[in-house]
N, C-alpha and C. Protein backbone atom coordinates (compact mmCIF):
# COMPACT_ATOMS: atom_id res chain seq x y z
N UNK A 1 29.83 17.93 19.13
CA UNK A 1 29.62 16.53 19.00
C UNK A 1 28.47 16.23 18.04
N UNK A 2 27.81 16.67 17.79
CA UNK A 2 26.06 16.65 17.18
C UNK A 2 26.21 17.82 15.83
N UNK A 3 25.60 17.42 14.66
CA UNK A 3 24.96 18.63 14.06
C UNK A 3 23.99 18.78 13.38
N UNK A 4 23.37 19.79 13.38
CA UNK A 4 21.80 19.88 13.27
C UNK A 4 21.41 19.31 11.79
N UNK A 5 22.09 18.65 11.24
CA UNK A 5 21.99 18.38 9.70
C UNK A 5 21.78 16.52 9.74
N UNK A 6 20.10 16.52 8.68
CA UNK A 6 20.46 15.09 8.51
C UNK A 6 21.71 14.29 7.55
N UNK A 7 22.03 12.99 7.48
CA UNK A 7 22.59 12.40 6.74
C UNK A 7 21.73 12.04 5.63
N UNK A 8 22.64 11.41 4.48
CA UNK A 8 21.42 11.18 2.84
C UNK A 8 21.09 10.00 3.61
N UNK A 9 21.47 9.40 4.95
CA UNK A 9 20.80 8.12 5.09
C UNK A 9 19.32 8.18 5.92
N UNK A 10 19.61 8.92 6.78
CA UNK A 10 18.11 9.68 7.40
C UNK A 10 17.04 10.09 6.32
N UNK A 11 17.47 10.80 5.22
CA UNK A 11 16.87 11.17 4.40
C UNK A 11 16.12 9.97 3.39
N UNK A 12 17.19 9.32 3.14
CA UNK A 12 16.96 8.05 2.42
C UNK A 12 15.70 7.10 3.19
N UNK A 13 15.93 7.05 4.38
CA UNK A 13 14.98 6.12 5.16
C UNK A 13 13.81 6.70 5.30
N UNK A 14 13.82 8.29 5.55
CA UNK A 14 12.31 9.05 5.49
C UNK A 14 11.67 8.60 3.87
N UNK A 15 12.08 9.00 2.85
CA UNK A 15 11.44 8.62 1.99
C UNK A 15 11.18 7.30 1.53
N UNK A 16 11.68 6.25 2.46
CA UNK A 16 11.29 5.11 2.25
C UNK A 16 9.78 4.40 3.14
N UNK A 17 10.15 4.99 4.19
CA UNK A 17 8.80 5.27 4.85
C UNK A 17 7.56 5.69 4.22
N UNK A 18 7.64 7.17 3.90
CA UNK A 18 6.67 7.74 3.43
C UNK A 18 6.29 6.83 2.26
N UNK A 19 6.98 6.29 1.12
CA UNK A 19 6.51 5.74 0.00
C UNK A 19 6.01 4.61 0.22
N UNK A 20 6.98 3.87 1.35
CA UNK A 20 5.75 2.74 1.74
C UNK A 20 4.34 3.05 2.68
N UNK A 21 4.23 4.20 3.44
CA UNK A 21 3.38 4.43 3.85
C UNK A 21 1.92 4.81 2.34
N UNK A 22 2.43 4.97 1.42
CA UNK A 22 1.00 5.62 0.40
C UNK A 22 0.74 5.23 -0.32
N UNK A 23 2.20 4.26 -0.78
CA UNK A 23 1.17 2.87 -1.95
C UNK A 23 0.40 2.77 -1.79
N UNK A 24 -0.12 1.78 -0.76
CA UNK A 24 -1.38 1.22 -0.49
C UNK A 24 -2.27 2.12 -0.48
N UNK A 25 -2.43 3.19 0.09
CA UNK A 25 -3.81 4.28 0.10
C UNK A 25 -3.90 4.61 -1.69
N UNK A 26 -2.69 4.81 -2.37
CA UNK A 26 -2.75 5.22 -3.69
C UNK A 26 -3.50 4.97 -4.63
N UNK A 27 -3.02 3.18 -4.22
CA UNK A 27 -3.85 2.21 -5.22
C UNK A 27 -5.24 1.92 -4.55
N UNK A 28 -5.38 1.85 -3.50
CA UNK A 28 -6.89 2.15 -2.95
C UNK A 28 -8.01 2.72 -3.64
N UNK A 29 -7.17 4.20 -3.32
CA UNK A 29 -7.89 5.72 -3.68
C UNK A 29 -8.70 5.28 -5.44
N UNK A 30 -7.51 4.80 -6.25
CA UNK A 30 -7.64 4.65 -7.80
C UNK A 30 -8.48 3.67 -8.00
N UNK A 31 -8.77 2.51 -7.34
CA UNK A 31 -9.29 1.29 -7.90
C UNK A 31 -10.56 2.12 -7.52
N UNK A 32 -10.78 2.58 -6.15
CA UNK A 32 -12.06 3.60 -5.61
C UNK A 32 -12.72 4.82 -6.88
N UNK A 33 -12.05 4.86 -7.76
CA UNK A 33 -11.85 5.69 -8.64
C UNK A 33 -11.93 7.61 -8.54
N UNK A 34 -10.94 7.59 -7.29
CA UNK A 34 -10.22 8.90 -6.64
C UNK A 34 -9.01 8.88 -7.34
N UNK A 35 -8.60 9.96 -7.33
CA UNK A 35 -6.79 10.55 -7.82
C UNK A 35 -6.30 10.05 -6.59
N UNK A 36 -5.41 8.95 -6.78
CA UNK A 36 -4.18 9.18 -5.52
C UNK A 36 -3.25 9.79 -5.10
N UNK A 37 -3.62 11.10 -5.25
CA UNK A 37 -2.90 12.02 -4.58
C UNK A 37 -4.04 12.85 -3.69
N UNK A 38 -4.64 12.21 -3.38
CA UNK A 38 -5.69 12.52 -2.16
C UNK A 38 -5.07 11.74 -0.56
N UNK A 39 -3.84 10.50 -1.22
CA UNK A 39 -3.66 9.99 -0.21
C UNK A 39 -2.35 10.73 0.45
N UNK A 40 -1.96 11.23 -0.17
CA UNK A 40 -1.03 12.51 0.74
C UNK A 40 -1.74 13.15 2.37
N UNK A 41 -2.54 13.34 2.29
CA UNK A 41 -3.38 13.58 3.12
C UNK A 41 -3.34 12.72 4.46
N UNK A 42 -2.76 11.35 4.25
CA UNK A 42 -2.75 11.01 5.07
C UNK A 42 -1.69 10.82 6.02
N UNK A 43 -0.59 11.70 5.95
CA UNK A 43 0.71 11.62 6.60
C UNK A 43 -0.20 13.25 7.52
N UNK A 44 -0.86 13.34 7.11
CA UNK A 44 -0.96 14.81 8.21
C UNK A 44 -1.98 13.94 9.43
N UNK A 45 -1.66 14.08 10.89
CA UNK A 45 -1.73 13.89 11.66
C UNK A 45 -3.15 14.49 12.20
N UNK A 46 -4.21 13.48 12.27
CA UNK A 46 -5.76 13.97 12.58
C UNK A 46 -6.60 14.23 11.37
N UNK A 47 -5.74 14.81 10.50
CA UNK A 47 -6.69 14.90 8.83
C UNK A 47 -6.93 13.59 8.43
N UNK A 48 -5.87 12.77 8.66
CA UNK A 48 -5.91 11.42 8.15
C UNK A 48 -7.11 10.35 8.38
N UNK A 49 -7.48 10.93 9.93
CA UNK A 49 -8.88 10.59 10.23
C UNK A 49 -10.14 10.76 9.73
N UNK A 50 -10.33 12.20 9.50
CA UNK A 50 -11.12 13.23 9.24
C UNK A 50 -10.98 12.11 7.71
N UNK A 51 -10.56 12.20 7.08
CA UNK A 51 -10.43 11.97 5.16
C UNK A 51 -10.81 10.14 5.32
N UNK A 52 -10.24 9.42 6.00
CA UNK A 52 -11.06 7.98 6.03
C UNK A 52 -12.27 8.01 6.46
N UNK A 53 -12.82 8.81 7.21
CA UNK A 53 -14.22 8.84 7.37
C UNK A 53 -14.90 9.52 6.33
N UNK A 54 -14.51 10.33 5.84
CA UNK A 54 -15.00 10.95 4.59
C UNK A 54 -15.58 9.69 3.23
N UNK A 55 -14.18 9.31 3.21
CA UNK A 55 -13.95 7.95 2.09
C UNK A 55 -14.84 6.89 2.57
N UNK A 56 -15.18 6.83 3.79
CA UNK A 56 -15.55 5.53 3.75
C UNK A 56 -17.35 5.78 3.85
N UNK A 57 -17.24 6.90 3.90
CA UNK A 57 -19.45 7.20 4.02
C UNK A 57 -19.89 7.75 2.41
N UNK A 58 -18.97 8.24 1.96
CA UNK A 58 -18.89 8.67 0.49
C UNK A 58 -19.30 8.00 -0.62
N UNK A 59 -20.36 7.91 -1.40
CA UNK A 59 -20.48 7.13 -2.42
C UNK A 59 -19.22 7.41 -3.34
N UNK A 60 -18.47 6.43 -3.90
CA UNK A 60 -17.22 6.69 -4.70
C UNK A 60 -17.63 6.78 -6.43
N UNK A 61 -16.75 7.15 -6.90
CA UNK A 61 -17.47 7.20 -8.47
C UNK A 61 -17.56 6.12 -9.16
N UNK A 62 -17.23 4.48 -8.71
CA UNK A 62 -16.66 3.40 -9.12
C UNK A 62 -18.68 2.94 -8.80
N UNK A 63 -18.89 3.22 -7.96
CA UNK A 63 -19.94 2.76 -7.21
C UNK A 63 -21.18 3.79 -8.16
N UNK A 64 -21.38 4.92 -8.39
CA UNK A 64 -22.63 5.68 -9.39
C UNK A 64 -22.23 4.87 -10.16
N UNK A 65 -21.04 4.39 -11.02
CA UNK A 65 -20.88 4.19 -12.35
C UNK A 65 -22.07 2.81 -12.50
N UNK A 66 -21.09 2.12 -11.18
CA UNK A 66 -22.19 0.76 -11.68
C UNK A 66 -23.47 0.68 -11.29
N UNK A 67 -23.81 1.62 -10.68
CA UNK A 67 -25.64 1.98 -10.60
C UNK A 67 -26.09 2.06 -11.45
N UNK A 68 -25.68 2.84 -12.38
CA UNK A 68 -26.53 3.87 -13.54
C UNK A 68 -26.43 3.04 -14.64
């Protein structure tokens, strides 16, 4: 009755998830002036924590720039 295989529609909907899940951190990360592909990081479960606390005590490079 069942088989262990997804459909392209399961598949289809995971990556619709995920992509809406990292826009937003993406363009975050960049305006922050980080690579957004730091926001990958945040689909892992507990790192995701660990890395917003990081980001958010972190002087960003957007922030030296306009010091100096």
């Amino acid at each position: 009755m069942g088989s262990n295989t997804f459909s392209i529609w399961h598949w289809l909907i995971l990556f619709a998830f995920v992509a809406f899940a990292l826009f937003p951190f993406w363009r975050i990360l960049n305006k922050a002036g980080y690579s957004g592909a730091w926001s990958i990081l945040t689909l892992i479960p507990g790192v995701n924590l660990i890395v917003l606390w990081v980001f958010a005590l972190v002087e960003s490079p957007v922030e030296r720039k306009s010091r100096s």
